[in-house]
PDB file of N, CA and C in Angstrom:
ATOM      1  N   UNK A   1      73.800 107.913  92.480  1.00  0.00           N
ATOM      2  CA  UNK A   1      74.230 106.847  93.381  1.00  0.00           C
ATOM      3  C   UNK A   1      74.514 105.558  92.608  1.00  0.00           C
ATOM      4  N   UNK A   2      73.848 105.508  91.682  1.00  0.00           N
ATOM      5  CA  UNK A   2      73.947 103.677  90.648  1.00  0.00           C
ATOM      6  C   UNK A   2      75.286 103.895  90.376  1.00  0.00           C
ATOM      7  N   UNK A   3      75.654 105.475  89.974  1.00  0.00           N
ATOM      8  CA  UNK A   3      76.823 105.007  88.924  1.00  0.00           C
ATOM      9  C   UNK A   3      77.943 105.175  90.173  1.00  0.00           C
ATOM     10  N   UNK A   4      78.014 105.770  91.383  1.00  0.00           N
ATOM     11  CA  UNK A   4      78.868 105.663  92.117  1.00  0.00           C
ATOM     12  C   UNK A   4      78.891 104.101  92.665  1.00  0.00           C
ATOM     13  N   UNK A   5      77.873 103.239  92.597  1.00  0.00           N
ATOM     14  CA  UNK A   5      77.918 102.134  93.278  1.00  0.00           C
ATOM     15  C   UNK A   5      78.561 101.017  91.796  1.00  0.00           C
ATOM     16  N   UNK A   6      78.160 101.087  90.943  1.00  0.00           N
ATOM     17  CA  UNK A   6      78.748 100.385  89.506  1.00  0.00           C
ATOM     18  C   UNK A   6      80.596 100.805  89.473  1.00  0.00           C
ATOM     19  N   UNK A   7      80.645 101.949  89.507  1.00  0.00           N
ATOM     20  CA  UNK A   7      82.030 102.395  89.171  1.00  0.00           C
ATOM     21  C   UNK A   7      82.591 101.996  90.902  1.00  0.00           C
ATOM     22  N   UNK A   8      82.296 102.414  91.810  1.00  0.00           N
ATOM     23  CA  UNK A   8      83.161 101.583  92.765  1.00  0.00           C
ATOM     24  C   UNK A   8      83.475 100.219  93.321  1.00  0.00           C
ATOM     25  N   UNK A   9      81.778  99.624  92.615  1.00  0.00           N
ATOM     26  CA  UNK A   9      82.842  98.051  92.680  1.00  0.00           C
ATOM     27  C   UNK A   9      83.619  97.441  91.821  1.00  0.00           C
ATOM     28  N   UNK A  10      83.372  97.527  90.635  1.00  0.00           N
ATOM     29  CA  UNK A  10      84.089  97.714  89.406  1.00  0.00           C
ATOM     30  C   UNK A  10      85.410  97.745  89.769  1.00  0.00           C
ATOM     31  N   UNK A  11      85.801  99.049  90.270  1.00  0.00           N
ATOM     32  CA  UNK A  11      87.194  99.795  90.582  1.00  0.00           C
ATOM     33  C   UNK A  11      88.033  98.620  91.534  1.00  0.00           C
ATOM     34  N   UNK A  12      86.771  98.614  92.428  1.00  0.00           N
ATOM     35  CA  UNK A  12      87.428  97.685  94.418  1.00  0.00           C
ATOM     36  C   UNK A  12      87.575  96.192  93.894  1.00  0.00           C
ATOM     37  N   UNK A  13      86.818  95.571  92.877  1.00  0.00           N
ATOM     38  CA  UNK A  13      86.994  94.309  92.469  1.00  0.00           C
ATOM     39  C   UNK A  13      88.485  94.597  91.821  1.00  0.00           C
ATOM     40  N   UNK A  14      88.806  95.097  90.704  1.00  0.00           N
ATOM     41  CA  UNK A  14      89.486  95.174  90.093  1.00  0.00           C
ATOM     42  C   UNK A  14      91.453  95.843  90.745  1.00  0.00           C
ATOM     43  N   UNK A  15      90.918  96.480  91.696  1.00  0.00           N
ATOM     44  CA  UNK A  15      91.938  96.620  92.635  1.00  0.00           C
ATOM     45  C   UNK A  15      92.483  95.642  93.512  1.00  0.00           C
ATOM     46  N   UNK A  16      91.387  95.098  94.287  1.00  0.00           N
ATOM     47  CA  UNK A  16      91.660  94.018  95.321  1.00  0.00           C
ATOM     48  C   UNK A  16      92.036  93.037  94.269  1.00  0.00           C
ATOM     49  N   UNK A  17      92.046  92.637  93.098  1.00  0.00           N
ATOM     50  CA  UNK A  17      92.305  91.460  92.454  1.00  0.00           C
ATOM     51  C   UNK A  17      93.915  91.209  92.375  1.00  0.00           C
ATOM     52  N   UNK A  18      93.547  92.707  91.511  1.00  0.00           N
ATOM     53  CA  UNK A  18      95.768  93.312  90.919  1.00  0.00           C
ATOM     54  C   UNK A  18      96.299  93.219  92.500  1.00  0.00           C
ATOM     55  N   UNK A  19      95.834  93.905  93.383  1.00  0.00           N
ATOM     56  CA  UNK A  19      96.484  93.924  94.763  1.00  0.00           C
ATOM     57  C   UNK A  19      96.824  92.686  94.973  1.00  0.00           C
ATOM     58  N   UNK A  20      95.915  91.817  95.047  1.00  0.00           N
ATOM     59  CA  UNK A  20      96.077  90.356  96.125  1.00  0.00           C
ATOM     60  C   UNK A  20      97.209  89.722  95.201  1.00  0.00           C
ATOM     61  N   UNK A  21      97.433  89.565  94.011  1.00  0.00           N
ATOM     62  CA  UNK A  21      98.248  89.185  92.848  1.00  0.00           C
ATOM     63  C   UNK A  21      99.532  90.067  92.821  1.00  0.00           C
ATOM     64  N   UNK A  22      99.712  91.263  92.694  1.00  0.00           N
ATOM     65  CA  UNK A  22     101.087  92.035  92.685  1.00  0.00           C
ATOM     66  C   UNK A  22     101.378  92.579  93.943  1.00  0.00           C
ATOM     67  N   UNK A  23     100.114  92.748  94.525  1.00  0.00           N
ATOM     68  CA  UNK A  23     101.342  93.579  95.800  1.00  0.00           C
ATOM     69  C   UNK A  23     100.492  95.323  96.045  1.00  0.00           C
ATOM     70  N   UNK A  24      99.692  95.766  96.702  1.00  0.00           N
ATOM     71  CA  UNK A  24      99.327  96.872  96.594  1.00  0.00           C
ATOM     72  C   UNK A  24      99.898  98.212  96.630  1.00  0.00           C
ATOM     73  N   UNK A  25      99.621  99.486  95.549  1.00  0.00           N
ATOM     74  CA  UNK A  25     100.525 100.559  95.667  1.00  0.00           C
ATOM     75  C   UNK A  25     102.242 100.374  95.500  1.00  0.00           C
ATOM     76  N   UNK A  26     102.625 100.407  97.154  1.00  0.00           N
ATOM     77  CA  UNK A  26     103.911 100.113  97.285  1.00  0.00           C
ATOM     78  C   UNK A  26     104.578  99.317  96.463  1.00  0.00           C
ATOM     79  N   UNK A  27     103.770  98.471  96.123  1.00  0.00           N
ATOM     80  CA  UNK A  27     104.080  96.457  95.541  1.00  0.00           C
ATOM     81  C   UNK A  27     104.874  97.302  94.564  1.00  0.00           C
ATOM     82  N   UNK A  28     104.972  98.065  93.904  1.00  0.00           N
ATOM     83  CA  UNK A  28     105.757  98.402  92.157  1.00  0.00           C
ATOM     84  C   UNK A  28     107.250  98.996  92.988  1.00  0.00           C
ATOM     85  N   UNK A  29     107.408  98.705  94.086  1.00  0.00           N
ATOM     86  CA  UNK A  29     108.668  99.468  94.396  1.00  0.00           C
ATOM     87  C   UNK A  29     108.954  98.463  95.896  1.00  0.00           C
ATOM     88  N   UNK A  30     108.015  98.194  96.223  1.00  0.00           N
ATOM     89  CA  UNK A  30     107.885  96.807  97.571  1.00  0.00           C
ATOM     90  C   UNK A  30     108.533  95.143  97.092  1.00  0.00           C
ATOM     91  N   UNK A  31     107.503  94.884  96.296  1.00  0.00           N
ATOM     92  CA  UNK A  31     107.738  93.646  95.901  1.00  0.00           C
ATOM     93  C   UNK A  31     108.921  93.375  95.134  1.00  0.00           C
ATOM     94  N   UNK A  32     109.229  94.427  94.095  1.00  0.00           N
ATOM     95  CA  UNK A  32     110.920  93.844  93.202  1.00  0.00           C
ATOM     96  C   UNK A  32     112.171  94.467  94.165  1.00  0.00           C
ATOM     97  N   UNK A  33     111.621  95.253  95.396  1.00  0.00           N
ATOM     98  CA  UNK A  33     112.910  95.175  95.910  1.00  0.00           C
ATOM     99  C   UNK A  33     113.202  93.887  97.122  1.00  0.00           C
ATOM    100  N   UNK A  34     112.145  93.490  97.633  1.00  0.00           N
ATOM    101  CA  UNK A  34     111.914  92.182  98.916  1.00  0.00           C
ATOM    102  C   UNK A  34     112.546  91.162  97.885  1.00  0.00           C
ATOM    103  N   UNK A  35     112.278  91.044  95.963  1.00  0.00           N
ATOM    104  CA  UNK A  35     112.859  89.493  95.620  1.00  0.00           C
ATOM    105  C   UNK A  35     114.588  89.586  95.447  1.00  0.00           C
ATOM    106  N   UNK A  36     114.314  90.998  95.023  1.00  0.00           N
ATOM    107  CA  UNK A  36     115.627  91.101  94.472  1.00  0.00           C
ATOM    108  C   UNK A  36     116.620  91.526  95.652  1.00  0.00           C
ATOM    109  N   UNK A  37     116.624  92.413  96.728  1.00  0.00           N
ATOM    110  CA  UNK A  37     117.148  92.801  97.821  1.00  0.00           C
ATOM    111  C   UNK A  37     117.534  91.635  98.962  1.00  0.00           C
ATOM    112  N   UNK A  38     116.459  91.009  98.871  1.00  0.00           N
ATOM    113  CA  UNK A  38     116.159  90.217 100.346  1.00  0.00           C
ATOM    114  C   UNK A  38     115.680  88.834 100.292  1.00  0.00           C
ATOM    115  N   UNK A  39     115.830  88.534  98.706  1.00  0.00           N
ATOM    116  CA  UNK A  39     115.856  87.095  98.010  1.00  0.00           C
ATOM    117  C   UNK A  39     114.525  86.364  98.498  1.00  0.00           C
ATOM    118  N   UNK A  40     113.269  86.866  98.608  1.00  0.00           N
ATOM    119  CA  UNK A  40     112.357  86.160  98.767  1.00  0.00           C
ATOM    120  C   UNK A  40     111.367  86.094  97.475  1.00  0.00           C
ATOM    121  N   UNK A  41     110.848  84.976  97.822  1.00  0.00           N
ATOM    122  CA  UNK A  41     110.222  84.040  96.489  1.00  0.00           C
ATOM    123  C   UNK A  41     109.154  85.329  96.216  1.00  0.00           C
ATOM    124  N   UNK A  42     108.775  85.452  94.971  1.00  0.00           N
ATOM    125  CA  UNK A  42     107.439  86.372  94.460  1.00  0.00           C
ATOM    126  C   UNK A  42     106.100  86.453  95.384  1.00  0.00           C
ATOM    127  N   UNK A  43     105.651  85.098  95.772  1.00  0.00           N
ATOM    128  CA  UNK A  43     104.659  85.368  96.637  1.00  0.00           C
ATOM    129  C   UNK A  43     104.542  85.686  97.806  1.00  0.00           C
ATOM    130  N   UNK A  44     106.017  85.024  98.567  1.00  0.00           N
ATOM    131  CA  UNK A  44     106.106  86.107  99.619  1.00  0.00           C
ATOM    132  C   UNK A  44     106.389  87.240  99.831  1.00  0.00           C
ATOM    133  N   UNK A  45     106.811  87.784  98.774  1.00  0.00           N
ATOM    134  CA  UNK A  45     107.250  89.459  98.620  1.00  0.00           C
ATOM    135  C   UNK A  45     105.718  89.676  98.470  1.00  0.00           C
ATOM    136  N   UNK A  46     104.779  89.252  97.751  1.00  0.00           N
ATOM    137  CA  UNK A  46     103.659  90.225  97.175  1.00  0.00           C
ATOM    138  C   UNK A  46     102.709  90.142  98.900  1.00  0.00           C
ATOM    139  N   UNK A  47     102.716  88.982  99.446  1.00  0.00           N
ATOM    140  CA  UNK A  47     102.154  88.724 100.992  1.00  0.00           C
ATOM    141  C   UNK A  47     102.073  89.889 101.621  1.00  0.00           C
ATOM    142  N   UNK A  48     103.690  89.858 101.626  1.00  0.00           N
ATOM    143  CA  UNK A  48     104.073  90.538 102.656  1.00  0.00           C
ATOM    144  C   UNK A  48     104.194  92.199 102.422  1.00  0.00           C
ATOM    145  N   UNK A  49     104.036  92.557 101.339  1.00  0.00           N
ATOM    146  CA  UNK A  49     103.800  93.905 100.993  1.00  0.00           C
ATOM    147  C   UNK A  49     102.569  94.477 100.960  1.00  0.00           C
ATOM    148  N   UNK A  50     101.322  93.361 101.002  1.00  0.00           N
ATOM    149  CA  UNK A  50      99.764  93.740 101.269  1.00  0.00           C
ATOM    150  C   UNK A  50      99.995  93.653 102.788  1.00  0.00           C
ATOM    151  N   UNK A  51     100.594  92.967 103.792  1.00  0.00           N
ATOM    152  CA  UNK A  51     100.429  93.261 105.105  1.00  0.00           C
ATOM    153  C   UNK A  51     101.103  94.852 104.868  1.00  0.00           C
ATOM    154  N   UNK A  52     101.766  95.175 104.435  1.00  0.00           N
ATOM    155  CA  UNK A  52     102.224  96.367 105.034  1.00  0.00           C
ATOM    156  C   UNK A  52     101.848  98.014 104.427  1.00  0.00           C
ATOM    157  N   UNK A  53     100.750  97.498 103.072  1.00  0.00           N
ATOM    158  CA  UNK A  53     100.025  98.388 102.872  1.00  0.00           C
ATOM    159  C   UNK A  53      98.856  98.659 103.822  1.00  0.00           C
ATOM    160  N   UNK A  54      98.452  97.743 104.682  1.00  0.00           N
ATOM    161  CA  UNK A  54      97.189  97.315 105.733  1.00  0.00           C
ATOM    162  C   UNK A  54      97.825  98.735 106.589  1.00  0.00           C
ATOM    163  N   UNK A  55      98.780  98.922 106.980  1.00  0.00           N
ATOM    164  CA  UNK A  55      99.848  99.641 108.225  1.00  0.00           C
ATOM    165  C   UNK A  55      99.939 101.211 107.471  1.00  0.00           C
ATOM    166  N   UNK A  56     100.602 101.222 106.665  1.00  0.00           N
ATOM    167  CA  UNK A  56     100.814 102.407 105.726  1.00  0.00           C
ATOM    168  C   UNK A  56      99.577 103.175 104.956  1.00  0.00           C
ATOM    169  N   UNK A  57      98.438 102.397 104.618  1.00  0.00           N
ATOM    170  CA  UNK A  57      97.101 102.992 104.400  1.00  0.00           C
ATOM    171  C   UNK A  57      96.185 103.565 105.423  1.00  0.00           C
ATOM    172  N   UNK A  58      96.444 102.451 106.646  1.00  0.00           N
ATOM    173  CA  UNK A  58      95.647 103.359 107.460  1.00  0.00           C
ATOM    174  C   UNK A  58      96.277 104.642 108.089  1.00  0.00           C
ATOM    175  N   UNK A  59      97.619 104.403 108.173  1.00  0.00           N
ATOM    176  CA  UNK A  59      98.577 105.881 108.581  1.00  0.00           C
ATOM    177  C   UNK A  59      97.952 106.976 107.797  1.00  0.00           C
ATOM    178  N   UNK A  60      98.437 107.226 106.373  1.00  0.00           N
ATOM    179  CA  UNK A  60      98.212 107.661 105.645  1.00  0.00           C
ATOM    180  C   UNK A  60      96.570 108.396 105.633  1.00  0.00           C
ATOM    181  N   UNK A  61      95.726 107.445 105.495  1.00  0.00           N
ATOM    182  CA  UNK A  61      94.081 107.862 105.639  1.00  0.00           C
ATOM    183  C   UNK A  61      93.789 108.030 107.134  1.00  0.00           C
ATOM    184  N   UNK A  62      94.537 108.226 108.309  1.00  0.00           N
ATOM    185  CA  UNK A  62      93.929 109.224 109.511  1.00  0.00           C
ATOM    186  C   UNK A  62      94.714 110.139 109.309  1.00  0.00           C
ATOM    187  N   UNK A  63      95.728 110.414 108.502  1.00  0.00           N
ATOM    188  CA  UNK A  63      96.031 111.845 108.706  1.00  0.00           C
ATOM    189  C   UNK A  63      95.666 112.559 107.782  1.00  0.00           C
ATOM    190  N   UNK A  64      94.662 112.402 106.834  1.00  0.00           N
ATOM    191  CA  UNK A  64      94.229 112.598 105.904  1.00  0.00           C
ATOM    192  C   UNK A  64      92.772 112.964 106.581  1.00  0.00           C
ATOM    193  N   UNK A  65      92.157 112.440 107.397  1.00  0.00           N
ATOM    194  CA  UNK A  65      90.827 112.397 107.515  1.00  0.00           C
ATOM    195  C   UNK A  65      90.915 113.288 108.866  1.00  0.00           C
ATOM    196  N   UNK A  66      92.052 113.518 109.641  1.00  0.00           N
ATOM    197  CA  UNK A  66      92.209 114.703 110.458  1.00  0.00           C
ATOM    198  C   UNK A  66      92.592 115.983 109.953  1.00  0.00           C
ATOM    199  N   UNK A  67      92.933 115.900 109.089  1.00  0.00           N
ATOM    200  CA  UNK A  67      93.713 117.044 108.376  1.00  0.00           C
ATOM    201  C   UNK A  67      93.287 118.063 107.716  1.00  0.00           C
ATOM    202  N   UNK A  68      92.183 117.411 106.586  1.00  0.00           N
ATOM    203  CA  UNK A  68      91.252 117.335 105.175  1.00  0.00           C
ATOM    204  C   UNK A  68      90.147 116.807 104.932  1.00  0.00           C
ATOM    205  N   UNK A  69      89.761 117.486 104.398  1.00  0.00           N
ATOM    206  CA  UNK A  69      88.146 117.019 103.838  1.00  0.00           C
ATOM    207  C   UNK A  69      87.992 116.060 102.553  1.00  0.00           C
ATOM    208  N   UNK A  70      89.608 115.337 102.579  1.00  0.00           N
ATOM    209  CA  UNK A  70      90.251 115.183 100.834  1.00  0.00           C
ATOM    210  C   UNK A  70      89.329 113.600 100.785  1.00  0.00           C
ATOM    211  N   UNK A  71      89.463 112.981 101.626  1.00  0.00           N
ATOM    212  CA  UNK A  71      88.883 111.438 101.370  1.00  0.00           C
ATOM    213  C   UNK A  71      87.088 111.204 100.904  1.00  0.00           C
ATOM    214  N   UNK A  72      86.813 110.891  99.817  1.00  0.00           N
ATOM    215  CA  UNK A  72      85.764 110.721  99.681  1.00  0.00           C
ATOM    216  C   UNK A  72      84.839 109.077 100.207  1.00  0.00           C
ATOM    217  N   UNK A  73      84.301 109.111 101.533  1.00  0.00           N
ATOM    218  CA  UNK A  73      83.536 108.059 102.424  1.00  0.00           C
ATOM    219  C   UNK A  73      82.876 107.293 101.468  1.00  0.00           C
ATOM    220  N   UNK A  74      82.202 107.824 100.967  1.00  0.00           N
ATOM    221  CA  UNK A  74      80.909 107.132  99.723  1.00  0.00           C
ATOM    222  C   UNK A  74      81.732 106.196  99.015  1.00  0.00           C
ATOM    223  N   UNK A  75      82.509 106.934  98.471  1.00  0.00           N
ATOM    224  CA  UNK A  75      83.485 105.641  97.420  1.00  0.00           C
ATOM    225  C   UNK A  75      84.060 104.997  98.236  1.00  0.00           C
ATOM    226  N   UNK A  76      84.637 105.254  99.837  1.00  0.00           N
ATOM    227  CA  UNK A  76      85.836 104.067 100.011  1.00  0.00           C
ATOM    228  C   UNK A  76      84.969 103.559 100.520  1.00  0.00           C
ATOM    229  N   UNK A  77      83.482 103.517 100.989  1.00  0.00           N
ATOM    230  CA  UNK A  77      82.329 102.394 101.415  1.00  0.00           C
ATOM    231  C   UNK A  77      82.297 101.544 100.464  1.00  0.00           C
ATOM    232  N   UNK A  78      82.114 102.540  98.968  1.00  0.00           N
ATOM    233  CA  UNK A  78      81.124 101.199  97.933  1.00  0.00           C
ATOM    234  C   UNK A  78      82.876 100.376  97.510  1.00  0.00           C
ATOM    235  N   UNK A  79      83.335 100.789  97.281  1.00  0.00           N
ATOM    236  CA  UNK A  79      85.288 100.445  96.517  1.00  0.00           C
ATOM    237  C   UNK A  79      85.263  99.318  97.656  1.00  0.00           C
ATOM    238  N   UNK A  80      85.448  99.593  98.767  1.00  0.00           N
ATOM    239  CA  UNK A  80      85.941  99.049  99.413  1.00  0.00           C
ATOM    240  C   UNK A  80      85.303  97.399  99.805  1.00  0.00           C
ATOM    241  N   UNK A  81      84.129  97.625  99.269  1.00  0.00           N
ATOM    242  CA  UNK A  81      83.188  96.312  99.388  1.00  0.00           C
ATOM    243  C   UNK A  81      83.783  95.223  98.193  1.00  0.00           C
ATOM    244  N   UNK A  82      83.948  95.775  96.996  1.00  0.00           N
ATOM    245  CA  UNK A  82      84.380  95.141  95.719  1.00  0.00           C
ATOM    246  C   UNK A  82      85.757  94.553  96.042  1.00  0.00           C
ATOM    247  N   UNK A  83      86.693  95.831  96.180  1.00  0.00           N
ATOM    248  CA  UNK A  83      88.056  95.037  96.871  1.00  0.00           C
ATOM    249  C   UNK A  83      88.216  93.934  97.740  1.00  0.00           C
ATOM    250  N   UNK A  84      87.421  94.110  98.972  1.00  0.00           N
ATOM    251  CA  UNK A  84      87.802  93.344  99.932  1.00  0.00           C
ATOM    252  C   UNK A  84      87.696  92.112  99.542  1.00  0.00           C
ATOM    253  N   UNK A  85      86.532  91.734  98.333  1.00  0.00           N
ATOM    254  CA  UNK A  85      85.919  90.542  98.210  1.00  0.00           C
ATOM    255  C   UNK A  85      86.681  90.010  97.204  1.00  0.00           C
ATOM    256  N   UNK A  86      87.568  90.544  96.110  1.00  0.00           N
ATOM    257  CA  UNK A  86      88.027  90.388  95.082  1.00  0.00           C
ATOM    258  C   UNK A  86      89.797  90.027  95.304  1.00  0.00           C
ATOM    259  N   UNK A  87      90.181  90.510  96.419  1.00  0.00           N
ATOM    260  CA  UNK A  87      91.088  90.510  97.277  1.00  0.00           C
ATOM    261  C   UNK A  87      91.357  88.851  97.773  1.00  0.00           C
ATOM    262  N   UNK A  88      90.290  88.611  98.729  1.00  0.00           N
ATOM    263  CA  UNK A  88      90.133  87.438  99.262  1.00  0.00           C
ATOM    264  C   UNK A  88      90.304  86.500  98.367  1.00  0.00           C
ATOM    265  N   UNK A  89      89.849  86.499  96.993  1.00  0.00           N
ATOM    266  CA  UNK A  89      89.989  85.487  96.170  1.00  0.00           C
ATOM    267  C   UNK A  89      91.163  85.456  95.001  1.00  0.00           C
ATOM    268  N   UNK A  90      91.479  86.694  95.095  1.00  0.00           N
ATOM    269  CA  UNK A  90      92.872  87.018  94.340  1.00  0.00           C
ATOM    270  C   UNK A  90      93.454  86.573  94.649  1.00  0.00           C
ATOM    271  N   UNK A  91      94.413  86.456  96.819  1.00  0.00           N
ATOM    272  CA  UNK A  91      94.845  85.797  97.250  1.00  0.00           C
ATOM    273  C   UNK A  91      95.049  84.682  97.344  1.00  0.00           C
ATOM    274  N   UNK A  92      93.878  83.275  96.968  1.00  0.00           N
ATOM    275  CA  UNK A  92      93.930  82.182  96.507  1.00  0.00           C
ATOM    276  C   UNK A  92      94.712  81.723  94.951  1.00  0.00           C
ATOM    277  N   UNK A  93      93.972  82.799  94.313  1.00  0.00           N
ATOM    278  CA  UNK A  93      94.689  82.780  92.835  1.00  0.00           C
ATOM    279  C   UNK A  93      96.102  82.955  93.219  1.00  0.00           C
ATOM    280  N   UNK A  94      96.433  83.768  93.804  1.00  0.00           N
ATOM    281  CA  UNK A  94      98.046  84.089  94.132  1.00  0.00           C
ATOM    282  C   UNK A  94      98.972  82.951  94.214  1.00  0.00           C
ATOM    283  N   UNK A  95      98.514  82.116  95.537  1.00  0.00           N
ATOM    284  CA  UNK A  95      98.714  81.217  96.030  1.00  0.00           C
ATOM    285  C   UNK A  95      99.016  80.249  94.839  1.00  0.00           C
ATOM    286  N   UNK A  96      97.719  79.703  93.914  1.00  0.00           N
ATOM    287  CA  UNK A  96      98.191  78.725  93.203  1.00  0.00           C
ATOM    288  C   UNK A  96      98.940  78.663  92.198  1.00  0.00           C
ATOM    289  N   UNK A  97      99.103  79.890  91.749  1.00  0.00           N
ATOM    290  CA  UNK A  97     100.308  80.190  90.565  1.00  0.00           C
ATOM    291  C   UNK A  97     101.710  79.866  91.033  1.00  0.00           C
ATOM    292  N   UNK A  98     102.627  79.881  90.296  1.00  0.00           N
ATOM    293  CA  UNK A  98     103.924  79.224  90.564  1.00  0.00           C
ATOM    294  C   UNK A  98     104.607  80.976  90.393  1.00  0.00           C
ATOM    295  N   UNK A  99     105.604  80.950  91.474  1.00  0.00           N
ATOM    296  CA  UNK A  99     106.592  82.251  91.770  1.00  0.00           C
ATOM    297  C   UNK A  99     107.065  82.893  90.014  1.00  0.00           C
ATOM    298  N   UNK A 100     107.223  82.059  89.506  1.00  0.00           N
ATOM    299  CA  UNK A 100     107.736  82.735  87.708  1.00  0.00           C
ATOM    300  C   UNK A 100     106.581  82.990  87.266  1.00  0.00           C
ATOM    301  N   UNK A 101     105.436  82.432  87.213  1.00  0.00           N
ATOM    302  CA  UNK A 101     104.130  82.835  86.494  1.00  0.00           C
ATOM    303  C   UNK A 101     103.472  84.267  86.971  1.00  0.00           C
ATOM    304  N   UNK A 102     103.793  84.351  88.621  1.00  0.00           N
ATOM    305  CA  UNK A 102     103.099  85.647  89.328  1.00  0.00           C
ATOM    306  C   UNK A 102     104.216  86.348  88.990  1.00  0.00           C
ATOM    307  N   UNK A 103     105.507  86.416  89.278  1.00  0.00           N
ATOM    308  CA  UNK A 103     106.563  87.272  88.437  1.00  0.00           C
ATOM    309  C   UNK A 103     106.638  88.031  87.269  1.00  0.00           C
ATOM    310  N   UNK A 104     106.296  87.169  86.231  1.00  0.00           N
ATOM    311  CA  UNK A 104     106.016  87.268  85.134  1.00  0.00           C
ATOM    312  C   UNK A 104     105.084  88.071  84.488  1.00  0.00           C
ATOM    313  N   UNK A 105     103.791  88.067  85.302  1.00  0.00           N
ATOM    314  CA  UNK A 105     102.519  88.559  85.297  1.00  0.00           C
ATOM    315  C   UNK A 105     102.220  89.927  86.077  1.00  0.00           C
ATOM    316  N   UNK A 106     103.176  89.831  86.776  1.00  0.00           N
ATOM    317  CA  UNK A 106     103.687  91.225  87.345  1.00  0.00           C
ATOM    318  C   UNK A 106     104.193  91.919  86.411  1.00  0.00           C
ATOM    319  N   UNK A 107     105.167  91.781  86.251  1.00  0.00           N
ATOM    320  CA  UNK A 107     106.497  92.304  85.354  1.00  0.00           C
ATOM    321  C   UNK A 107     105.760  93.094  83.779  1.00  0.00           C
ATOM    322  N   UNK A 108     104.906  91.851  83.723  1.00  0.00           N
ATOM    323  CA  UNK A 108     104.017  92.636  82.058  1.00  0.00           C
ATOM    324  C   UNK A 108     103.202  93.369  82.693  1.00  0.00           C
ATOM    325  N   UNK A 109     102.271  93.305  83.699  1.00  0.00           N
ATOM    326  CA  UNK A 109     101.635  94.578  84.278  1.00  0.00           C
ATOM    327  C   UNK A 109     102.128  95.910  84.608  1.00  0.00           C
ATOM    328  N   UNK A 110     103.588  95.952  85.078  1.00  0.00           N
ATOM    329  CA  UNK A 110     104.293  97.167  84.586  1.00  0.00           C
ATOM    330  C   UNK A 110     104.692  97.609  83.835  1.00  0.00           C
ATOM    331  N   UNK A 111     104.720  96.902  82.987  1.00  0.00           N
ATOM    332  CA  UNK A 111     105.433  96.929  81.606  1.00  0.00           C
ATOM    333  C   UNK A 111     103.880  98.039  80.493  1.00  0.00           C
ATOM    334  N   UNK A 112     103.005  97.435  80.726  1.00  0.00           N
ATOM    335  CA  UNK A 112     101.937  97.417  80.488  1.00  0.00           C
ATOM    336  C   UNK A 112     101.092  98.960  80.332  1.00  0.00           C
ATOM    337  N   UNK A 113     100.841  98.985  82.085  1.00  0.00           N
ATOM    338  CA  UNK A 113     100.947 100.426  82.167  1.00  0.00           C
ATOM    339  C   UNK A 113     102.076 101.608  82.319  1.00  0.00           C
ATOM    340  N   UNK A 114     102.742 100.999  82.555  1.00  0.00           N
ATOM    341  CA  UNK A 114     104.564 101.751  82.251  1.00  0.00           C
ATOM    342  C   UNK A 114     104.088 102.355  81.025  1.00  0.00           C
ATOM    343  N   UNK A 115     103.875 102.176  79.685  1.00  0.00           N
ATOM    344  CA  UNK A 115     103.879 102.122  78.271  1.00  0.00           C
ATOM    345  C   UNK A 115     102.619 103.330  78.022  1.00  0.00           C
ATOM    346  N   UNK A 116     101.143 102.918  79.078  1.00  0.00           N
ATOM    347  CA  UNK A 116     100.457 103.968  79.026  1.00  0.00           C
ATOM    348  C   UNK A 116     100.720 104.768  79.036  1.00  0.00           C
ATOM    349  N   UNK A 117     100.941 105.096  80.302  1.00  0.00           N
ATOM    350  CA  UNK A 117     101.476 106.344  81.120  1.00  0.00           C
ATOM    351  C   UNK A 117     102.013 107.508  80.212  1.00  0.00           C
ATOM    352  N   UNK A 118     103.884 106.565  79.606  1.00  0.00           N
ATOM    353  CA  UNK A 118     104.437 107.052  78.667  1.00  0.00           C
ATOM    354  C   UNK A 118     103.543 108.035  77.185  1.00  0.00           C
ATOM    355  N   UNK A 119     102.581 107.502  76.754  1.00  0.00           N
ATOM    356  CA  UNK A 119     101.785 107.681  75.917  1.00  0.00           C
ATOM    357  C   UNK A 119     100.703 108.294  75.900  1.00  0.00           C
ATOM    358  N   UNK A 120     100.056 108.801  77.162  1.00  0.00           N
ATOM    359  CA  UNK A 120      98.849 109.447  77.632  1.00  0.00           C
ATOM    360  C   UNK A 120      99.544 111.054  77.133  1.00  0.00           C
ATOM    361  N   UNK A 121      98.217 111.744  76.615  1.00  0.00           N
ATOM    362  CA  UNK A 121      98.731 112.904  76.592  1.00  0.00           C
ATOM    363  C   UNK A 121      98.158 114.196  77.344  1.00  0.00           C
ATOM    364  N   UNK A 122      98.775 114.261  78.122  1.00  0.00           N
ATOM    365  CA  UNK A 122      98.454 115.416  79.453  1.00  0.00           C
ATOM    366  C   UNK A 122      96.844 116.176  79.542  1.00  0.00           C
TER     367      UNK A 122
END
């Protein structure tokens, strides 16, 4: 239980942070198409793509939790405590950065793990 409770806030801090800052999940395919498509500033693309992971996650996780036995409760209890809280304050951070700096900081975060990915070996 320690190490499920260490490794899921860990994880939920560290998620809710990148989330509240880039844009969750979707955000790598949400957010550069809302600036570039639909000409809105970086932070309102990243806003408005965490409202709509809120919509699309819970879709997603009841048909998952009717379906399958696939969702593990324990972790999205302890995860979900770290996120939420890490989230809330990410969002402030969001806020005070300037649209090129959160852009920017995006952009090398894909760049970033883009490069992993590439390099991981199966």
């Amino acid at each position: 239980m320690t190490k499920l409770l260490i490794t899921g806030l860990v994880v939920g801090i560290c998620a809710g942070l990148v989330g509240a800052l880039c844009g969750v999940g979707g955000g790598i395919v949400m957010v550069p198409a809302f600036v570039f498509a639909l000409g809105m500033g970086q932070k309102t693309a990243v806003a408005t793509s965490l409202a709509i992971v809120v919509v699309s996650g819970l879709s997603g996780s009841i048909n998952n939790a009717l379906k399958s036995d696939l969702i593990r409760w324990e972790v999205v209890a302890v995860t979900a405590v770290g996120a939420a809280a890490a989230s809330w304050f990410g969002a402030d951070l969001m806020r005070s950065l300037s649209n090129v700096q959160l852009q920017k900081g995006f952009g090398l975060l894909l760049v970033v793990v883009g490069v992993r990915m590439l390099l991981m070996k199966s």
